[in-house]
Protein backbone atom coordinates (compact mmCIF):
# COMPACT_ATOMS: atom_id res chain seq x y z
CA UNK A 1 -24.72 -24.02 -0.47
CA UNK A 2 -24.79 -21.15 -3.78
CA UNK A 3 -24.29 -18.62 -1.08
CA UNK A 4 -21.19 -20.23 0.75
CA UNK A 5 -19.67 -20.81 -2.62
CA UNK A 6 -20.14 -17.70 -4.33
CA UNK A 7 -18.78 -15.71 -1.08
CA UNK A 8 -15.88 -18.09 -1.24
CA UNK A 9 -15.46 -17.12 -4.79
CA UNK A 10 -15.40 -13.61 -4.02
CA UNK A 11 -13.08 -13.51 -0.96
CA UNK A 12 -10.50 -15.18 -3.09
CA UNK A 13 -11.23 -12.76 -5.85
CA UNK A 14 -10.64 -9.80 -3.33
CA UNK A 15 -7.61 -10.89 -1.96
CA UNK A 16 -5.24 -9.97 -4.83
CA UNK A 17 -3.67 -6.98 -3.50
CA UNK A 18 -0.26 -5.67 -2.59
CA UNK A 19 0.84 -4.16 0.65
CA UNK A 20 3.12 -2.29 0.32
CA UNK A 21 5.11 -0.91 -3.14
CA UNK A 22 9.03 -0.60 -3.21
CA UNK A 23 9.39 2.36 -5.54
CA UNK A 24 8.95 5.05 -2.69
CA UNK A 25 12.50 6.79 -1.81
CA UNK A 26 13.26 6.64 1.71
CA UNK A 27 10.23 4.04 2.55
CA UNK A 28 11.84 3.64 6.40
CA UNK A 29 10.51 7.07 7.39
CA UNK A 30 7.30 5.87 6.70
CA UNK A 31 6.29 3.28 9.34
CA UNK A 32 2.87 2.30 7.50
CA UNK A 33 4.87 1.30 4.48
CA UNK A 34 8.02 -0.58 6.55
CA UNK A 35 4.73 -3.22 8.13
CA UNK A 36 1.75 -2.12 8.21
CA UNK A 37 1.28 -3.29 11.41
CA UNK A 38 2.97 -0.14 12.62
CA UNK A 39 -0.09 1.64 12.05
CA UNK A 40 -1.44 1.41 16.41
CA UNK A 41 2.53 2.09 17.45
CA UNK A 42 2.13 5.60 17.98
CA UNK A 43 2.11 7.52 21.42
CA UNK A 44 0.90 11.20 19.68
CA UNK A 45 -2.73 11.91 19.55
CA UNK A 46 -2.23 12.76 15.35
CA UNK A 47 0.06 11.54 12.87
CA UNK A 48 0.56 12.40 9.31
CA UNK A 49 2.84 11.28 6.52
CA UNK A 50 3.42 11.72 2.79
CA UNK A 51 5.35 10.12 0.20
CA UNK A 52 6.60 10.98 -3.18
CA UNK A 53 7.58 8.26 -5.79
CA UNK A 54 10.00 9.22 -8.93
CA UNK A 55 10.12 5.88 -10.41
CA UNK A 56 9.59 7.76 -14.36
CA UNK A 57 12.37 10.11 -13.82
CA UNK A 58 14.98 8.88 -16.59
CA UNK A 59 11.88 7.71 -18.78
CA UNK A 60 12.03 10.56 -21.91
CA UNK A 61 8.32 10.94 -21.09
CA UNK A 62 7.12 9.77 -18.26
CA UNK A 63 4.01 8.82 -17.57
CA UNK A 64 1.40 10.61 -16.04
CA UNK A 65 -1.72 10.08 -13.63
């Protein structure tokens, strides 16, 4: 009964993510962020994609990671 209870613990502790993040310009060229169940609609053999996010850009100094 410890067990079942500490892995219910956990799996509500895990689930406390985000999907997807609106700062990226131009998100609907990226099918992974529009749903992310996008990610098996795809006829090629490869696919790659990038993104770039300028959300500091009028910030005096932005910050950096």
């Amino acid at each position: 009964m410890k067990k079942i209870a500490i892995n219910i613990i956990i799996a509500f502790i895990t689930t406390g993510t985000f999907g997807q993040d609106i700062n990226f310009s131009q998100f609907y060229e990226i099918p992974l962020l529009r749903n992310p169940a996008l990610a098996g609609l795809y006829s090629g053999d490869f696919r790659a994609t990038a993104a770039f996010r300028s959300q500091w850009g009028s910030v005096s100094t932005p910050f950096q990671t």
